[in-house]
C-alpha atoms as a PDB file:
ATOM      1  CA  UNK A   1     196.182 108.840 159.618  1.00  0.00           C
ATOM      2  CA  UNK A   2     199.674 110.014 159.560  1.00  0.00           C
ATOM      3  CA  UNK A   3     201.258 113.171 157.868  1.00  0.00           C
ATOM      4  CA  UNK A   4     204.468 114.074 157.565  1.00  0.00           C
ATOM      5  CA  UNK A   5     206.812 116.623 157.085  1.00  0.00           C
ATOM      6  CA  UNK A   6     205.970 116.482 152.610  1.00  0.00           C
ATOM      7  CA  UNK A   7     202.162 116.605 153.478  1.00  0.00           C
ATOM      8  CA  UNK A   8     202.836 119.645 156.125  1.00  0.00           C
ATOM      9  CA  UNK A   9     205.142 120.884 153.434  1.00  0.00           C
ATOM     10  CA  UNK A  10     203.205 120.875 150.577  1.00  0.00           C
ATOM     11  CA  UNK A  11     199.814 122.415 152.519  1.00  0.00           C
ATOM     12  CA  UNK A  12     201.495 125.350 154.157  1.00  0.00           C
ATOM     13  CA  UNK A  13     202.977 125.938 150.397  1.00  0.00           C
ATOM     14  CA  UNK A  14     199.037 125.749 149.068  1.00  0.00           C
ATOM     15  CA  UNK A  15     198.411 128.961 151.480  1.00  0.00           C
ATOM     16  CA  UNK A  16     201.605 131.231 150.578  1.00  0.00           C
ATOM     17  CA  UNK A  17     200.054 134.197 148.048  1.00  0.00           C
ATOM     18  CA  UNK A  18     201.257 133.926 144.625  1.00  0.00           C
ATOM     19  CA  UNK A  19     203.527 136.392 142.943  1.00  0.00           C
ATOM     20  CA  UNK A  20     207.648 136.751 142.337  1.00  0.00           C
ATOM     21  CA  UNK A  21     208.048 137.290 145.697  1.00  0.00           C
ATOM     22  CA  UNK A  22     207.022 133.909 146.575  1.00  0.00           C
ATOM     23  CA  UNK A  23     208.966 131.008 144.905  1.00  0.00           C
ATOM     24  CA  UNK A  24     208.034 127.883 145.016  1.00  0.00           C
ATOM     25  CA  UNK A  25     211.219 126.458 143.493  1.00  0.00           C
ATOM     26  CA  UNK A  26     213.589 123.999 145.962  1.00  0.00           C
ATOM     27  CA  UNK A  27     216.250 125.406 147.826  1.00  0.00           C
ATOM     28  CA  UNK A  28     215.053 129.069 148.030  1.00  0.00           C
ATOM     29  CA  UNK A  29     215.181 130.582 151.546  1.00  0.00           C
ATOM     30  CA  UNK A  30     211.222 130.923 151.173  1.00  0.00           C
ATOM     31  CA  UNK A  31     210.639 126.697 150.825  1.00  0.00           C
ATOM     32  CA  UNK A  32     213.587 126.080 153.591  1.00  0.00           C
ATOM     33  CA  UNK A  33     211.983 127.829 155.619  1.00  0.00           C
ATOM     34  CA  UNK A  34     208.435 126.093 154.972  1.00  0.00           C
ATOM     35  CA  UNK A  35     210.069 122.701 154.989  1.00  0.00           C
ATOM     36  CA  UNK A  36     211.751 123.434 158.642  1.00  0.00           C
ATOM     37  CA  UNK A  37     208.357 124.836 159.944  1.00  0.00           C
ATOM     38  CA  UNK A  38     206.607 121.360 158.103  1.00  0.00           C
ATOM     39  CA  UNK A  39     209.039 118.951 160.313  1.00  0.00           C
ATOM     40  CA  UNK A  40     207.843 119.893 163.328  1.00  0.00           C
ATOM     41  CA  UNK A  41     204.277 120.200 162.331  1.00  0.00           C
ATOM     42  CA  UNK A  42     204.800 116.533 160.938  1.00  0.00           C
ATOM     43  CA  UNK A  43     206.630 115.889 164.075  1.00  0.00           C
ATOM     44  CA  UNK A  44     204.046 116.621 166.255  1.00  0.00           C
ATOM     45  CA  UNK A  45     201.741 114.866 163.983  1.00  0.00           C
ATOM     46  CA  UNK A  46     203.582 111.860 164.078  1.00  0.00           C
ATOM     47  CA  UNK A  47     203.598 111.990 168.338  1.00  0.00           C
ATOM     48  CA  UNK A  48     199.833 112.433 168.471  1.00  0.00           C
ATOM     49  CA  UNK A  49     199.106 109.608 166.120  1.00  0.00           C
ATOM     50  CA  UNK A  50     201.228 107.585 168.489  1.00  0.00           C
ATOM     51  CA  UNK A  51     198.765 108.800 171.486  1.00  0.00           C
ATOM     52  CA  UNK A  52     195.826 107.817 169.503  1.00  0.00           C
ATOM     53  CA  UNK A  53     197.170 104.522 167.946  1.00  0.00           C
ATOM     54  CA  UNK A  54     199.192 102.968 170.338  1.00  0.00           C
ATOM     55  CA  UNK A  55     198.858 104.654 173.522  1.00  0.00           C
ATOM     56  CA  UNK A  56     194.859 104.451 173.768  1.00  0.00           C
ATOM     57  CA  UNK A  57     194.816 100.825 173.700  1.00  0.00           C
ATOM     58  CA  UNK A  58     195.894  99.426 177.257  1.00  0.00           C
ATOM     59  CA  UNK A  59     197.513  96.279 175.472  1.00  0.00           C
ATOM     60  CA  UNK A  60     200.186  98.017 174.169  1.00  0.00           C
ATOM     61  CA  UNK A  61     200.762 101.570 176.206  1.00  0.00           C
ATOM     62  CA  UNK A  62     204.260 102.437 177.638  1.00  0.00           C
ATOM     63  CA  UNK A  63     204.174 105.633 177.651  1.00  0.00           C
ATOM     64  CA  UNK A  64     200.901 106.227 179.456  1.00  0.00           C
ATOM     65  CA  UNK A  65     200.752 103.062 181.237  1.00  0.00           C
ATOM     66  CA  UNK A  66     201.241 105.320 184.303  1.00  0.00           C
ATOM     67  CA  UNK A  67     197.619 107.384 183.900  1.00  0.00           C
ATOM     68  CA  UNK A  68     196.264 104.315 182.929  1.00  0.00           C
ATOM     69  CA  UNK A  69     197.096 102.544 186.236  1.00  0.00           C
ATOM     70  CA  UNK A  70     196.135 105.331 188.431  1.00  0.00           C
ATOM     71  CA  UNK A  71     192.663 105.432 186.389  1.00  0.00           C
ATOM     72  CA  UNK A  72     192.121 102.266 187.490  1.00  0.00           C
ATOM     73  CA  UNK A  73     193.610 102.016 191.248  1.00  0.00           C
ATOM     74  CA  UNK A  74     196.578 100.146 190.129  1.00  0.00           C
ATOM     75  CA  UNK A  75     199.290  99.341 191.488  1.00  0.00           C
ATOM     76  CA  UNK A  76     197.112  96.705 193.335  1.00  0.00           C
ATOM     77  CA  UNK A  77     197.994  95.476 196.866  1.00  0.00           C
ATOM     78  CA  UNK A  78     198.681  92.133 195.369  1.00  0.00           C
ATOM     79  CA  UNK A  79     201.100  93.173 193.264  1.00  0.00           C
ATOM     80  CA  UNK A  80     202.506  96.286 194.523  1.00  0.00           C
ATOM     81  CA  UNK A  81     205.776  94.819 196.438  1.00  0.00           C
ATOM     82  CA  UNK A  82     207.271  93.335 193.249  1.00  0.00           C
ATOM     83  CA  UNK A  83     209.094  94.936 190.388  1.00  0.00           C
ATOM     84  CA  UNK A  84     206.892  93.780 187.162  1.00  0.00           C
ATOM     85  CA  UNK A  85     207.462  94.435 183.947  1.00  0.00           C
ATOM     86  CA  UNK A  86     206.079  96.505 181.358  1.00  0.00           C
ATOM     87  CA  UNK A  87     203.935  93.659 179.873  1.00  0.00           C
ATOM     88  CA  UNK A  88     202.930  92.101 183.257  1.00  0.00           C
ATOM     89  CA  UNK A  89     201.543  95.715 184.023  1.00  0.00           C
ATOM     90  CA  UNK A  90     199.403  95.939 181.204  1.00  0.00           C
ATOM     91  CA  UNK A  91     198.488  92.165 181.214  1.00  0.00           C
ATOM     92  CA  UNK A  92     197.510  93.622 184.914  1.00  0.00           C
ATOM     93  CA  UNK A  93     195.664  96.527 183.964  1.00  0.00           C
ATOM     94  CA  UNK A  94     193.415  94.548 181.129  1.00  0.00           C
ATOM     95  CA  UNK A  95     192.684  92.267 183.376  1.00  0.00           C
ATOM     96  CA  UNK A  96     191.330  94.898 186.043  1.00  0.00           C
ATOM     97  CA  UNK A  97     189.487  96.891 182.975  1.00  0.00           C
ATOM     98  CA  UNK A  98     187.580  93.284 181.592  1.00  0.00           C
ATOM     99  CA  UNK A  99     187.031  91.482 185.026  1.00  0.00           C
ATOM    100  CA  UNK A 100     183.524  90.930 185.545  1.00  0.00           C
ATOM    101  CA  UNK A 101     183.715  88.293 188.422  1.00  0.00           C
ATOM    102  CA  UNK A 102     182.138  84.972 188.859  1.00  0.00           C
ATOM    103  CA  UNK A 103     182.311  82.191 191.967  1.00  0.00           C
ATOM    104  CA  UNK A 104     182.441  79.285 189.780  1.00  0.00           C
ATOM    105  CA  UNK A 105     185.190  76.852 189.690  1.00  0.00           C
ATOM    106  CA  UNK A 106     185.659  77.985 185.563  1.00  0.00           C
ATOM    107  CA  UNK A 107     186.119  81.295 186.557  1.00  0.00           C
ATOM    108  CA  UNK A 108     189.099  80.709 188.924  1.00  0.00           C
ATOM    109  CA  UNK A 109     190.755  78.615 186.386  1.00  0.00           C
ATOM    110  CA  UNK A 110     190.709  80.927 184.248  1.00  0.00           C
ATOM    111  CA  UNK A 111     192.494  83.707 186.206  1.00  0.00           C
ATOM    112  CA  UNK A 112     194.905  81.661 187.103  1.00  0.00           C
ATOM    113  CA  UNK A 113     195.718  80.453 183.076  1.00  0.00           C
ATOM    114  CA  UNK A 114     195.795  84.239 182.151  1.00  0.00           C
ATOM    115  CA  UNK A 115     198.249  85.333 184.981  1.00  0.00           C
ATOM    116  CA  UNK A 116     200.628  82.401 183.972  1.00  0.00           C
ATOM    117  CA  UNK A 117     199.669  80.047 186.002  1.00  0.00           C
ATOM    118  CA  UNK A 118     198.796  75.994 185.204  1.00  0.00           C
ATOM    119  CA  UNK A 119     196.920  74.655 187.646  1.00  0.00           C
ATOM    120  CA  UNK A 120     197.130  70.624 188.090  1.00  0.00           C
ATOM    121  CA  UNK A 121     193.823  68.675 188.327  1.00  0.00           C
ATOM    122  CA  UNK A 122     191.937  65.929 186.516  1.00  0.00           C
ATOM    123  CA  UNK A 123     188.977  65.825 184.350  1.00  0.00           C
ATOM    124  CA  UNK A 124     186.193  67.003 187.202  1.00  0.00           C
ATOM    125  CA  UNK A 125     188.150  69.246 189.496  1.00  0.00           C
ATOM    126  CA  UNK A 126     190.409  70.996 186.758  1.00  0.00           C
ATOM    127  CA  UNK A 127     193.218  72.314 189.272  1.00  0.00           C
ATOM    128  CA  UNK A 128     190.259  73.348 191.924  1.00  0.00           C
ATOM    129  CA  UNK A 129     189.090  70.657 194.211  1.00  0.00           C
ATOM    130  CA  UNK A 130     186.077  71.133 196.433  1.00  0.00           C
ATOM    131  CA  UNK A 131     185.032  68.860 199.614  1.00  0.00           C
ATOM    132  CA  UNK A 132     182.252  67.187 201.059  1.00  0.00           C
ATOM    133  CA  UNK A 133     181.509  65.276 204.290  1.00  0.00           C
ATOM    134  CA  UNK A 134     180.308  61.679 203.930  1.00  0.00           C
ATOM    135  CA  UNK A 135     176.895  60.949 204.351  1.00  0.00           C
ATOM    136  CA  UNK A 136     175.188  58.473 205.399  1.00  0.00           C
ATOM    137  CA  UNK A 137     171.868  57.218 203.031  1.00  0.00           C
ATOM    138  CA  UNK A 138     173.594  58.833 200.184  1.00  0.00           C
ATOM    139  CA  UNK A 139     177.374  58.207 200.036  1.00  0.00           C
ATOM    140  CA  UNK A 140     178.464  54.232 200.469  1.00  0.00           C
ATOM    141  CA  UNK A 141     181.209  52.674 201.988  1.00  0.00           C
ATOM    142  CA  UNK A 142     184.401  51.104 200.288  1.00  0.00           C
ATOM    143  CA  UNK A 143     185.978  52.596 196.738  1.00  0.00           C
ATOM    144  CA  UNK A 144     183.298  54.140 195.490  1.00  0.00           C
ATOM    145  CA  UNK A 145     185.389  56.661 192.711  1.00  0.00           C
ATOM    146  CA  UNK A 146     184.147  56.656 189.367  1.00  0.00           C
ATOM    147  CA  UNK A 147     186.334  55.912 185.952  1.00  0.00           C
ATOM    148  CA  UNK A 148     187.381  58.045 183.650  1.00  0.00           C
ATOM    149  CA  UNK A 149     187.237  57.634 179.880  1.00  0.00           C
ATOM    150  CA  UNK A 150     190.945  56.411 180.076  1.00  0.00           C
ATOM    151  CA  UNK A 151     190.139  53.755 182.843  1.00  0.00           C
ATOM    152  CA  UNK A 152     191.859  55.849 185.268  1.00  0.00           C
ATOM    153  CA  UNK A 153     189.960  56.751 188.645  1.00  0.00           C
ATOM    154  CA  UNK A 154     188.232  59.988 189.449  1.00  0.00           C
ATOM    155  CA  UNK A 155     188.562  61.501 192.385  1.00  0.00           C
ATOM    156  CA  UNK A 156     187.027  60.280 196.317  1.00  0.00           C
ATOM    157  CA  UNK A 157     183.078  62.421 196.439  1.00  0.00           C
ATOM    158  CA  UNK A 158     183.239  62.036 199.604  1.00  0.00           C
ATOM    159  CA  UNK A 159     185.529  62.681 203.345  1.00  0.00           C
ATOM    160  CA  UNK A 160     185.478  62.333 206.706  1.00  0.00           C
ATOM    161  CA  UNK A 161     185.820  65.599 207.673  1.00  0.00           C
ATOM    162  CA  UNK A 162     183.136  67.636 210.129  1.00  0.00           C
ATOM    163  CA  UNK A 163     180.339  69.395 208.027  1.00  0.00           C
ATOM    164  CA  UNK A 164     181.821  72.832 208.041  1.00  0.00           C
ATOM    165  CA  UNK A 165     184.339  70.710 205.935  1.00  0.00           C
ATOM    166  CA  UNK A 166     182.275  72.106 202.504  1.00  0.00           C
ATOM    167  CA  UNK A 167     183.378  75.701 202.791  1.00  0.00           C
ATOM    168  CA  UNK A 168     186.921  74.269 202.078  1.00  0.00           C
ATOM    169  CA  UNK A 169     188.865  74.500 198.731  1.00  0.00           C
ATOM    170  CA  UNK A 170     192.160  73.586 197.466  1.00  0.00           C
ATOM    171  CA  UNK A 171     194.136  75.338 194.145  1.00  0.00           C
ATOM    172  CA  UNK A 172     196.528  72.596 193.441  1.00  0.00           C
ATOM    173  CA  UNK A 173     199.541  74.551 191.139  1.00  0.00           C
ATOM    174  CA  UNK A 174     200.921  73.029 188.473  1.00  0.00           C
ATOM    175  CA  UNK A 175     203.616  74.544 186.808  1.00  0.00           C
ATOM    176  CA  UNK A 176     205.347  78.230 188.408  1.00  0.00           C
ATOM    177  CA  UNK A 177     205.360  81.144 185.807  1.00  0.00           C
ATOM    178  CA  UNK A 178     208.107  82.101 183.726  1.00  0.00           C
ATOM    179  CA  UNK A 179     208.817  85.730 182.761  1.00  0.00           C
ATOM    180  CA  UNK A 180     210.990  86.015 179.670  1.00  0.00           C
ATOM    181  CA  UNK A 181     212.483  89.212 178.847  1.00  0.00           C
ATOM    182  CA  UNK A 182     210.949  90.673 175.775  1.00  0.00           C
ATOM    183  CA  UNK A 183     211.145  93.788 173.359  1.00  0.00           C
ATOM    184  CA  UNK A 184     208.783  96.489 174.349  1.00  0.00           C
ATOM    185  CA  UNK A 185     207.600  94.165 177.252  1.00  0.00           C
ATOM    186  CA  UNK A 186     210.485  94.655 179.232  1.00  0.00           C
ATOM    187  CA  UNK A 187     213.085  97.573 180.206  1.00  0.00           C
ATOM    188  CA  UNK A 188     216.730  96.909 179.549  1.00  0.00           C
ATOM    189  CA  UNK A 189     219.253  96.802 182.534  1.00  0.00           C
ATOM    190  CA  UNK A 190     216.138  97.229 184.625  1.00  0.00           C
ATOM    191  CA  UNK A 191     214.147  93.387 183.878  1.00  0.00           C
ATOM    192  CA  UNK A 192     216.202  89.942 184.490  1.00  0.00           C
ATOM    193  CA  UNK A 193     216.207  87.934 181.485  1.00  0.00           C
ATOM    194  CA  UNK A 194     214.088  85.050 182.950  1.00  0.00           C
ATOM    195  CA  UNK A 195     212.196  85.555 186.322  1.00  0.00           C
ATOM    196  CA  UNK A 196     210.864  82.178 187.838  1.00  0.00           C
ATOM    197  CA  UNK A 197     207.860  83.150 189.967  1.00  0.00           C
ATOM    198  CA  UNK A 198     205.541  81.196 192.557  1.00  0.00           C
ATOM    199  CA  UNK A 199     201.827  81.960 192.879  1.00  0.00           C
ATOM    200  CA  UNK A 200     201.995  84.966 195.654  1.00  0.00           C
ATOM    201  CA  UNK A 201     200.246  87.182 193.274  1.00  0.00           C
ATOM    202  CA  UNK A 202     197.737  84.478 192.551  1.00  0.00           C
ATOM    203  CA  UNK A 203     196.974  83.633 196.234  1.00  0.00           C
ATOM    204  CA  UNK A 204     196.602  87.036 196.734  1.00  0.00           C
ATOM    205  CA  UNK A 205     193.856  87.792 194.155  1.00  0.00           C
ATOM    206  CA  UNK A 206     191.853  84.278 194.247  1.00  0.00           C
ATOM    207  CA  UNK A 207     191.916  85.000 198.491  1.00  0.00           C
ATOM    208  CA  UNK A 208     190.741  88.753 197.793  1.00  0.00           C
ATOM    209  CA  UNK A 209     187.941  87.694 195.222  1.00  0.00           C
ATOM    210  CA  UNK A 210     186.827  83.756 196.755  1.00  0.00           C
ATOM    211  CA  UNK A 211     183.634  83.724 198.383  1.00  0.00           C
ATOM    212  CA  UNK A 212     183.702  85.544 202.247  1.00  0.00           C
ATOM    213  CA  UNK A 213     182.406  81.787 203.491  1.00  0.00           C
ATOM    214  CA  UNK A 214     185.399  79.858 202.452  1.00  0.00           C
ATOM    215  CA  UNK A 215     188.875  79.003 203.138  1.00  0.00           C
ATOM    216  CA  UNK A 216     191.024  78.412 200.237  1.00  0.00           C
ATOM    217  CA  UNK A 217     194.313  76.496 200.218  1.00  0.00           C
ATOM    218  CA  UNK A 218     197.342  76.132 198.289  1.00  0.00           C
ATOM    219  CA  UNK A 219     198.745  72.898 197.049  1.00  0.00           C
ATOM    220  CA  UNK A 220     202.048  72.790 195.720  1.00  0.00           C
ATOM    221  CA  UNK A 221     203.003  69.261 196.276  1.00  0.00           C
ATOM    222  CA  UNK A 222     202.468  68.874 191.699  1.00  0.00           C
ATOM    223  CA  UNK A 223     204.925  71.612 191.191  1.00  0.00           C
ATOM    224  CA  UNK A 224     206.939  69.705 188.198  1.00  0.00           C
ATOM    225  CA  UNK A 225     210.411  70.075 187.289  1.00  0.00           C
ATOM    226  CA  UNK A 226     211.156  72.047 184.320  1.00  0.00           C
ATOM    227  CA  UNK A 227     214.520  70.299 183.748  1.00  0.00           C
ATOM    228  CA  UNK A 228     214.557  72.468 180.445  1.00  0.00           C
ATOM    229  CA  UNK A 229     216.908  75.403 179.743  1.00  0.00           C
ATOM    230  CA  UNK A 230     214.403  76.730 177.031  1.00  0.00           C
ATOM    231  CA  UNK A 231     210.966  76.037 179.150  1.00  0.00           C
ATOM    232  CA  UNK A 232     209.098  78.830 178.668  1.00  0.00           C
ATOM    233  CA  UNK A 233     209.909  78.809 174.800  1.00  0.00           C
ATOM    234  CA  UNK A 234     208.954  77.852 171.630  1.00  0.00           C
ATOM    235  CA  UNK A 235     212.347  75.750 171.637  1.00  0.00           C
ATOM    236  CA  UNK A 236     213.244  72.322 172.924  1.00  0.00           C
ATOM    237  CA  UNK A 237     217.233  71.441 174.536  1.00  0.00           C
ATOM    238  CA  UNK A 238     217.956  68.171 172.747  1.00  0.00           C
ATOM    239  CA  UNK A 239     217.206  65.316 174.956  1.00  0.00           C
ATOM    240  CA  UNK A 240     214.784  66.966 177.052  1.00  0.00           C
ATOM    241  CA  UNK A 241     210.900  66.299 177.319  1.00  0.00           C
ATOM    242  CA  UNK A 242     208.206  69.277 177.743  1.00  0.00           C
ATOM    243  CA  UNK A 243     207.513  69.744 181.507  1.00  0.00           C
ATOM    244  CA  UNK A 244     204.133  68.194 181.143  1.00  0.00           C
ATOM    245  CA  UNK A 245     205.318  64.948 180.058  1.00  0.00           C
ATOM    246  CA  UNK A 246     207.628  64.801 183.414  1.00  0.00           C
ATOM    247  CA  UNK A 247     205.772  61.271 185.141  1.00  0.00           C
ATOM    248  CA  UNK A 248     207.539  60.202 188.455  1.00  0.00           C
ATOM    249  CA  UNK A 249     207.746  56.554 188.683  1.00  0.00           C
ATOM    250  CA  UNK A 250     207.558  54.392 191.852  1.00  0.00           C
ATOM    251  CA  UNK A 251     210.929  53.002 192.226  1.00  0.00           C
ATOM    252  CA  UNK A 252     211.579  49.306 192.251  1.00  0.00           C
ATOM    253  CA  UNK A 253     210.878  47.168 195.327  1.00  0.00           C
ATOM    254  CA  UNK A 254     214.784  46.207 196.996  1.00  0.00           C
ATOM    255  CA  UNK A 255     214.356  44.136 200.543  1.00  0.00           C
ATOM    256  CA  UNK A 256     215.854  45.816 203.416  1.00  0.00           C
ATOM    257  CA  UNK A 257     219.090  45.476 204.302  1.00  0.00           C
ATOM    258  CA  UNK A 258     217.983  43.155 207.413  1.00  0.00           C
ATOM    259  CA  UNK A 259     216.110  40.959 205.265  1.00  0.00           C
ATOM    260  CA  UNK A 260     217.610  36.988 205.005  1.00  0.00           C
ATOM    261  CA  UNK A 261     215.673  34.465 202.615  1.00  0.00           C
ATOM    262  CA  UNK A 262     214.282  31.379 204.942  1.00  0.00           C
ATOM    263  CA  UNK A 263     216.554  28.535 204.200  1.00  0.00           C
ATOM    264  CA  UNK A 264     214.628  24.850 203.693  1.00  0.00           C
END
């Protein structure tokens, strides 16, 4: 709860003795001098309600983002040679304080959404595909994919690949992360207005926390164009499709240039 300078005011006027000597009237030397003393007791008030309100909770600090961060060993390695802004460090420092850790395919998804990133997958791999060599009694020759709900085709269960082949796994990257400039997330004259960023920070924290067994790699052969001058926004240019909806089609088959119809 917040009190100000009329709440100081009006206590520190409760304790004053009674009697001529002390009037309680506006304007007397007596009550200016009780109102000054009340604005910076309210003053102070007012600070450590922002401590307690604002800067406690490491969604929204600025001011002690600094303490926080060296609570918690941050600025981490992954991180550390970029300039980030005020919300990417706390979006950083939550996710440090509420990480439990997992090895599942769900769980690596899911850092990945919450630092910005989309990852690009279908229905059974979601943006993380895992191998396995083909073998023989259980896997069979020829297209053996199953369908999806939509009549499309999954993906192959099986590759020729040696059998150490299975500690192998692939984060195929969607979509890069945009970093709009926003109030009290970002630092005038200090943060660009739109920062495009690849996945460095992401390889570096799915590399630290992956399994010691594996080998993970990066696909970014999906990246899609954003073709967009508001991607990243609520708003749409006129004319211009969400990035998601970008489909490249196979052109048109033209004959080579060498190529001369048989004549009869």
């Amino acid at each position: 709860m917040r009190r100000g300078q009329d709440e100081y005011e009006f206590a520190l006027a409760a304790l004053l003795p009674m009697g001529i000597a002390w009037p309680r009237e506006l304007g007397t030397t007596l009550m200016s001098t009780v109102r000054g003393l009340a604005g910076i007791f309210g003053w102070c008030d007012g600070r450590a309600a922002d401590l307690l309100e604002r800067e406690s909770d490491p969604r929204q600090t600025v001011e002690m983002l600094d303490s926080w961060e060296t609570a918690f060993g941050l600025p981490d390695p992954c991180w550390y040679p970029k300039q980030w802004t005020v919300g990417e460090r706390q979006m950083h420092l939550v996710q440090r304080m509420t990480t439990l850790g997992a090895q599942s395919r769900e769980f690596f998804v899911s850092v990945a959404n919450y630092m910005g990133y989309t990852l690009l997958g279908q229905e059974e791999d979601k943006g993380i595909r895992e191998y396995r060599p083909f073998m023989v009694g259980m896997d069979r020759v020829g297209d053996n994919r199953a369908y999806h709900t939509d009549g499309t085709l999954g993906l192959w269960p099986a590759q020729l690949m040696p059998p150490t082949g299975r500690f192998v796994w692939t984060v195929r990257v969607g979509l890069v992360r945009l970093t709009w400039f926003r109030a009290s997330k970002g630092q005038a004259g200090t943060d660009a207005h739109l920062r495009i960023a690849h996945a460095e920070d992401l390889e570096c924290v799915i590399r630290r926390w992956s399994p010691a067994h594996t080998i993970v790699l990066f696909d970014y052969s999906g990246v899609l164009p954003y073709g967009d001058p508001y991607a990243g926004t609520e708003e749409v240019a006129d004319g211009a499709q969400p990035p998601w909806l970008y489909v490249t089609t196979p052109p048109l088959y033209t004959p080579p240039p060498y190529y001369e119809p048989i004549q009869p």
